[in-house]
PDB file of N, CA and C in Angstrom:
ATOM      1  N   UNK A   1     -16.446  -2.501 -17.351  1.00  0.00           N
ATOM      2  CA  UNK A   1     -15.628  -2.695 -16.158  1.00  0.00           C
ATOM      3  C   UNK A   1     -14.578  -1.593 -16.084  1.00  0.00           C
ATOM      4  N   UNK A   2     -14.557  -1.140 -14.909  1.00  0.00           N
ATOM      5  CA  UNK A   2     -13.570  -0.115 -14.982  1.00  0.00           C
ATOM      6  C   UNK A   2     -12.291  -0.488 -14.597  1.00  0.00           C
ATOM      7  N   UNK A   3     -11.007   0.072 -15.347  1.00  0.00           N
ATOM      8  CA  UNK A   3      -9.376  -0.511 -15.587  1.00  0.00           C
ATOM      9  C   UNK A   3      -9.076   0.456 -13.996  1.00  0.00           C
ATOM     10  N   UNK A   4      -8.280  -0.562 -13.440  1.00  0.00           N
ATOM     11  CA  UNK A   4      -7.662  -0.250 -12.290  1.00  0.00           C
ATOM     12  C   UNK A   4      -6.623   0.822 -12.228  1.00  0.00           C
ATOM     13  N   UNK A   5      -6.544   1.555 -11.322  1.00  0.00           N
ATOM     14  CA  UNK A   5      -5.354   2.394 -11.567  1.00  0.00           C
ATOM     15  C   UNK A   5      -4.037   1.561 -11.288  1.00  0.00           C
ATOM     16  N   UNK A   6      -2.908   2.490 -12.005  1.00  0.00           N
ATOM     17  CA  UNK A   6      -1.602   1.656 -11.881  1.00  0.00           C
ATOM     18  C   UNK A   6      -0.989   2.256 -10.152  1.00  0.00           C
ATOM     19  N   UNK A   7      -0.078   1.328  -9.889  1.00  0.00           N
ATOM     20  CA  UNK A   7      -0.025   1.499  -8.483  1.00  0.00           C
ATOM     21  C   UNK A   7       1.228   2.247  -8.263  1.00  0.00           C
ATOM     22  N   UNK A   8       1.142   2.753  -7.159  1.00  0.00           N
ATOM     23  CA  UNK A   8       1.878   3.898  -6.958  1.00  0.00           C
ATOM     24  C   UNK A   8       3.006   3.723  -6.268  1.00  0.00           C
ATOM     25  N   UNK A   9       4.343   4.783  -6.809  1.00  0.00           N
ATOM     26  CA  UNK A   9       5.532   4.396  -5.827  1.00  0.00           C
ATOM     27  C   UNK A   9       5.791   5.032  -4.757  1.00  0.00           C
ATOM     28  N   UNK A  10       6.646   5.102  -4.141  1.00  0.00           N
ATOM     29  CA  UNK A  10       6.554   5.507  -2.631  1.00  0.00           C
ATOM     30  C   UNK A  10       6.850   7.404  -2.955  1.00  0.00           C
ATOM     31  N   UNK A  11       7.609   7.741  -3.690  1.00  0.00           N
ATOM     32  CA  UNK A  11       7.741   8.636  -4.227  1.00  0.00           C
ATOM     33  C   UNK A  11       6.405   9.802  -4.277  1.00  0.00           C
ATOM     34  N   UNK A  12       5.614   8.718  -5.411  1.00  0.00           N
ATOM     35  CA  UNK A  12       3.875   9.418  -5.406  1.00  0.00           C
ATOM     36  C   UNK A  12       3.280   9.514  -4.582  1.00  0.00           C
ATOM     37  N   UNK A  13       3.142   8.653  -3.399  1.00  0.00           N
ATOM     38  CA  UNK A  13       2.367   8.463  -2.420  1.00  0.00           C
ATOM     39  C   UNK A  13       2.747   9.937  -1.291  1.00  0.00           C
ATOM     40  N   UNK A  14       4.351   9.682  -1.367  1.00  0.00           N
ATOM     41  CA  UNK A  14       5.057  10.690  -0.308  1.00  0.00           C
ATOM     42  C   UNK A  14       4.618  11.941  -1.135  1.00  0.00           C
ATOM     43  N   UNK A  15       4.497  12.426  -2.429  1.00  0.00           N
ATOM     44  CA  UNK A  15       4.325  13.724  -3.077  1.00  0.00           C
ATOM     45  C   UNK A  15       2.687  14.054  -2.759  1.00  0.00           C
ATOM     46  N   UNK A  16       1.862  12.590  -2.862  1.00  0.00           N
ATOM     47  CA  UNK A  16      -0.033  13.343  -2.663  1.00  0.00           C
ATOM     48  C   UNK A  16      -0.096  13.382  -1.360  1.00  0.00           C
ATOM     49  N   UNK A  17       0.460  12.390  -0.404  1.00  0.00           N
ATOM     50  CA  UNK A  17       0.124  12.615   1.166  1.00  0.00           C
ATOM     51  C   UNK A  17       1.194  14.376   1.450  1.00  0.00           C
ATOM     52  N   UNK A  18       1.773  14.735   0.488  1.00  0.00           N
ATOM     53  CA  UNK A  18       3.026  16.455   1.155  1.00  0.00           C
ATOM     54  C   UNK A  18       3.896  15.540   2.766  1.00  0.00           C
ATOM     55  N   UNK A  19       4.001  14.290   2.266  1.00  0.00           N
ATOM     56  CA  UNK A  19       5.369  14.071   3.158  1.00  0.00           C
ATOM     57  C   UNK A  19       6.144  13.287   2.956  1.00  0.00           C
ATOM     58  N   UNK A  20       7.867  13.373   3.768  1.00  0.00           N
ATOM     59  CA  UNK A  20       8.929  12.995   2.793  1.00  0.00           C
ATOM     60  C   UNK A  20       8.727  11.589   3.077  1.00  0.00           C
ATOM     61  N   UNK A  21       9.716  10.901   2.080  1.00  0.00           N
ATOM     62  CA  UNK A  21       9.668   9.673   1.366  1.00  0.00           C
ATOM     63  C   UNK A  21      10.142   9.069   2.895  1.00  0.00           C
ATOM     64  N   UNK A  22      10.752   9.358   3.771  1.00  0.00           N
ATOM     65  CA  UNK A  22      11.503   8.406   5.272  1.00  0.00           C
ATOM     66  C   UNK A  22      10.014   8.583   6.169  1.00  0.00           C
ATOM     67  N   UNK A  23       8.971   9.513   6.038  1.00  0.00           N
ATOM     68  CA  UNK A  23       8.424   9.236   6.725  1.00  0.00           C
ATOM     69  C   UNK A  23       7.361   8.036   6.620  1.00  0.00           C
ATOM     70  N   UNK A  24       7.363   7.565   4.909  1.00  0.00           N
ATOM     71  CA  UNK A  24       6.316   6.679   4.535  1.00  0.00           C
ATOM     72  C   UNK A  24       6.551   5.646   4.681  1.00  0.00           C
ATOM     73  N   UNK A  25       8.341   5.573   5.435  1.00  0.00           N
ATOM     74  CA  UNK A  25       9.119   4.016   5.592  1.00  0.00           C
ATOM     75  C   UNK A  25       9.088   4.210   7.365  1.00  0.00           C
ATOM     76  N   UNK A  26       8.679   5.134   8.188  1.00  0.00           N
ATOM     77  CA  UNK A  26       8.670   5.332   9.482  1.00  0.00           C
ATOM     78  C   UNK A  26       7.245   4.836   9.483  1.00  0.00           C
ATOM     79  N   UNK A  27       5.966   5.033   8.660  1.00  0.00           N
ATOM     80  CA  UNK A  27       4.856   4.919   9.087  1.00  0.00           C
ATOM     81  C   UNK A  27       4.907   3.797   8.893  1.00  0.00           C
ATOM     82  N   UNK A  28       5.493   2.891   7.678  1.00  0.00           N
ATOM     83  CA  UNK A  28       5.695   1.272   7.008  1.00  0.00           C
ATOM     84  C   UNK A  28       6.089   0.276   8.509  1.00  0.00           C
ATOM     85  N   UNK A  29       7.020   0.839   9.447  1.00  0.00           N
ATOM     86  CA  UNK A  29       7.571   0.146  10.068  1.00  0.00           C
ATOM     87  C   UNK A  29       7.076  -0.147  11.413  1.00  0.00           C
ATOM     88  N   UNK A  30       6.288   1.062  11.723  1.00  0.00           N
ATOM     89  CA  UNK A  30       5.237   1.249  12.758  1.00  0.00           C
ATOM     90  C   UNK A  30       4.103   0.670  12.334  1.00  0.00           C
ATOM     91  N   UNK A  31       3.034   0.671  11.642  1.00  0.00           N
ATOM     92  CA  UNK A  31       1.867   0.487  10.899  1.00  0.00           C
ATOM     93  C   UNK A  31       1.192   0.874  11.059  1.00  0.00           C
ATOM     94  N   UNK A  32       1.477   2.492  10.760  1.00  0.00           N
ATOM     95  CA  UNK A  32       0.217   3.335  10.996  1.00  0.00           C
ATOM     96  C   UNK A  32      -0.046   3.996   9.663  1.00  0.00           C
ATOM     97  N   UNK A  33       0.665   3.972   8.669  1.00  0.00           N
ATOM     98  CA  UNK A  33       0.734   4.544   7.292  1.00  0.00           C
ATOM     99  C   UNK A  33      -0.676   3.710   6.216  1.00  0.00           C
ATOM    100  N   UNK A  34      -0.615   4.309   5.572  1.00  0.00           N
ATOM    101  CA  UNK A  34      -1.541   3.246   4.336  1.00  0.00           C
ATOM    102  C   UNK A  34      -0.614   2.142   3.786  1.00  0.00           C
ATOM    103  N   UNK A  35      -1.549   1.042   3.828  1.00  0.00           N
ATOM    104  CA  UNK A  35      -0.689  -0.347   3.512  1.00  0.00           C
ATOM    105  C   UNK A  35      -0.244  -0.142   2.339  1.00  0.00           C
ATOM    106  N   UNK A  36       0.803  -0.602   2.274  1.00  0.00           N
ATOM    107  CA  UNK A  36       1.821  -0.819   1.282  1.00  0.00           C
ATOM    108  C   UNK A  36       2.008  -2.147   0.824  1.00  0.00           C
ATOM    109  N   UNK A  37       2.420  -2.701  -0.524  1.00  0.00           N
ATOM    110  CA  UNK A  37       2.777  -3.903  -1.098  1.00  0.00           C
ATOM    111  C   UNK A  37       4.012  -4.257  -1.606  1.00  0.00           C
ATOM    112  N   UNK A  38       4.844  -5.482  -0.855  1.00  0.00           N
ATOM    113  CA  UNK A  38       6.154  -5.670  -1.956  1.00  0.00           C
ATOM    114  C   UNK A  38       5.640  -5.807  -3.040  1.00  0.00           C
ATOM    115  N   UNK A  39       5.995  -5.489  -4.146  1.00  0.00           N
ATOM    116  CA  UNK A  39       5.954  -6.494  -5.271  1.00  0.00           C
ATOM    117  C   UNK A  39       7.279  -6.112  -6.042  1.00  0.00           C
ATOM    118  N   UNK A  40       8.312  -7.839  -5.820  1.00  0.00           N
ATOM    119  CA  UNK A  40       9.369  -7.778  -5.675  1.00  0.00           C
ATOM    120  C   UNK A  40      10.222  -7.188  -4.832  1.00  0.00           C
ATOM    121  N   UNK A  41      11.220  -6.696  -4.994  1.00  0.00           N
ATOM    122  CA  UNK A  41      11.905  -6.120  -4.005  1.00  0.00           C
ATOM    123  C   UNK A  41      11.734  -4.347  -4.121  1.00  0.00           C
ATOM    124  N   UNK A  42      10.299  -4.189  -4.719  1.00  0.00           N
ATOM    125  CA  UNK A  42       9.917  -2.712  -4.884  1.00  0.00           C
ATOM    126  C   UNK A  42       8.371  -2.318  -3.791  1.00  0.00           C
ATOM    127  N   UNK A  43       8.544  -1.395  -3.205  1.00  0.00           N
ATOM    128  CA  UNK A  43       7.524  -1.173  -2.548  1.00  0.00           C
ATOM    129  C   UNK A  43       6.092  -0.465  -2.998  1.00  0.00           C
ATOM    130  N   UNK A  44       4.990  -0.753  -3.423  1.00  0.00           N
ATOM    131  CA  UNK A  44       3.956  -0.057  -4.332  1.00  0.00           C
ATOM    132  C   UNK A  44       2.843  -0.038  -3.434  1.00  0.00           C
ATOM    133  N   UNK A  45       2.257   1.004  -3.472  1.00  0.00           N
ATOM    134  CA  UNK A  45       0.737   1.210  -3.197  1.00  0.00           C
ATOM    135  C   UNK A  45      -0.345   1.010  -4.331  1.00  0.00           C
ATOM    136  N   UNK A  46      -1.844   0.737  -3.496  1.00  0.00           N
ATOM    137  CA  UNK A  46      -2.729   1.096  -4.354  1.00  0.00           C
ATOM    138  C   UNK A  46      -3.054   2.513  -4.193  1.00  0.00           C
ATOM    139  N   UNK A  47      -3.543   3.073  -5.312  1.00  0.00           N
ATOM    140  CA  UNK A  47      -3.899   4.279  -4.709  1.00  0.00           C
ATOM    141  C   UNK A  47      -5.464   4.000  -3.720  1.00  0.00           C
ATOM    142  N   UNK A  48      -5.966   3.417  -3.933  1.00  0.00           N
ATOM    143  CA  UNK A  48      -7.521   3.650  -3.591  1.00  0.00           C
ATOM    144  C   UNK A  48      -7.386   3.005  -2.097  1.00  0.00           C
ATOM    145  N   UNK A  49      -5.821   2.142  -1.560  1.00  0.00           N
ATOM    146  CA  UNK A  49      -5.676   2.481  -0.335  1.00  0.00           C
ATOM    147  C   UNK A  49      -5.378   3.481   0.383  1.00  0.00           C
ATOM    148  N   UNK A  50      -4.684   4.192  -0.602  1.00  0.00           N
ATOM    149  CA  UNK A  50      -4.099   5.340   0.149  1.00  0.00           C
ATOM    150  C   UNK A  50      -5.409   6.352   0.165  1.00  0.00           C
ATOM    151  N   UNK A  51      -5.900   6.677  -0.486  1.00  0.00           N
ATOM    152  CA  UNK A  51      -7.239   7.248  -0.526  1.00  0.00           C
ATOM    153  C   UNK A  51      -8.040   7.233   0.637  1.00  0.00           C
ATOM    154  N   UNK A  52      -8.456   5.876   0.586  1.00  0.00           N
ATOM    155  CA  UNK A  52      -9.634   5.525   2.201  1.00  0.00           C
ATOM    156  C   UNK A  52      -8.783   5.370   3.488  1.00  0.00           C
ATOM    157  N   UNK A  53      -7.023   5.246   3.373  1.00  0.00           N
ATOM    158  CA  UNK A  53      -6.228   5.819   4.941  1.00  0.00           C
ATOM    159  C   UNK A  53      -6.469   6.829   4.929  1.00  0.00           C
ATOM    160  N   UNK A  54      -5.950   8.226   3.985  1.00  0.00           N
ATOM    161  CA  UNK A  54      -6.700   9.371   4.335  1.00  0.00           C
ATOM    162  C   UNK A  54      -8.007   9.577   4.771  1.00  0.00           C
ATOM    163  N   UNK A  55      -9.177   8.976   4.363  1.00  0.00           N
ATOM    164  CA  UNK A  55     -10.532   9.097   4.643  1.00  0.00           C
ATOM    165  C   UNK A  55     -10.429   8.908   6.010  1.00  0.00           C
ATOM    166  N   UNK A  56      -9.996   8.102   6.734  1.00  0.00           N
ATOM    167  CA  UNK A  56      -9.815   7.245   8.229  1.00  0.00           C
ATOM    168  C   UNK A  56      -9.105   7.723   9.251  1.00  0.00           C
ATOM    169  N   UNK A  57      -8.595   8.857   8.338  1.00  0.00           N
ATOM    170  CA  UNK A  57      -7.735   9.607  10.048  1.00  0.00           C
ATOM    171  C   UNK A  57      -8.138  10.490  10.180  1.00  0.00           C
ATOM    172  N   UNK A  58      -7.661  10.938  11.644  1.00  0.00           N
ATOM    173  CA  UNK A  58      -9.337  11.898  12.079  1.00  0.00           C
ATOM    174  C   UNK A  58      -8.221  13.439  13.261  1.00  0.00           C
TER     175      UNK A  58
END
């Protein structure tokens, strides 16, 4: 079985997508960004969402 990757902070996400960290809370608020997860009062991605949003925009 393959181990999941660990999930990513908004930080990482904003450094692999090359954009800043307000725009990943502009796309969060609109919902056009790759879904994002509270967990707790911290905001985390999967990567393998963020992956197939890139795949999906055209």
């Amino acid at each position: 079985m393959k181990t999941l990757d660990r999930l990513w902070t908004v930080d990482e996400v904003a450094d692999y997508l090359g954009v800043p960290v307000g725009t990943l809370y502009q796309w969060r608020c609109k919902r056009t960004g790759p879904p994002g997860r509270r967990i707790g009062k911290h905001l985390r991605y999967l990567p393998e969402d963020v992956r197939e949003w890139v795949r999906e925009q055209t």
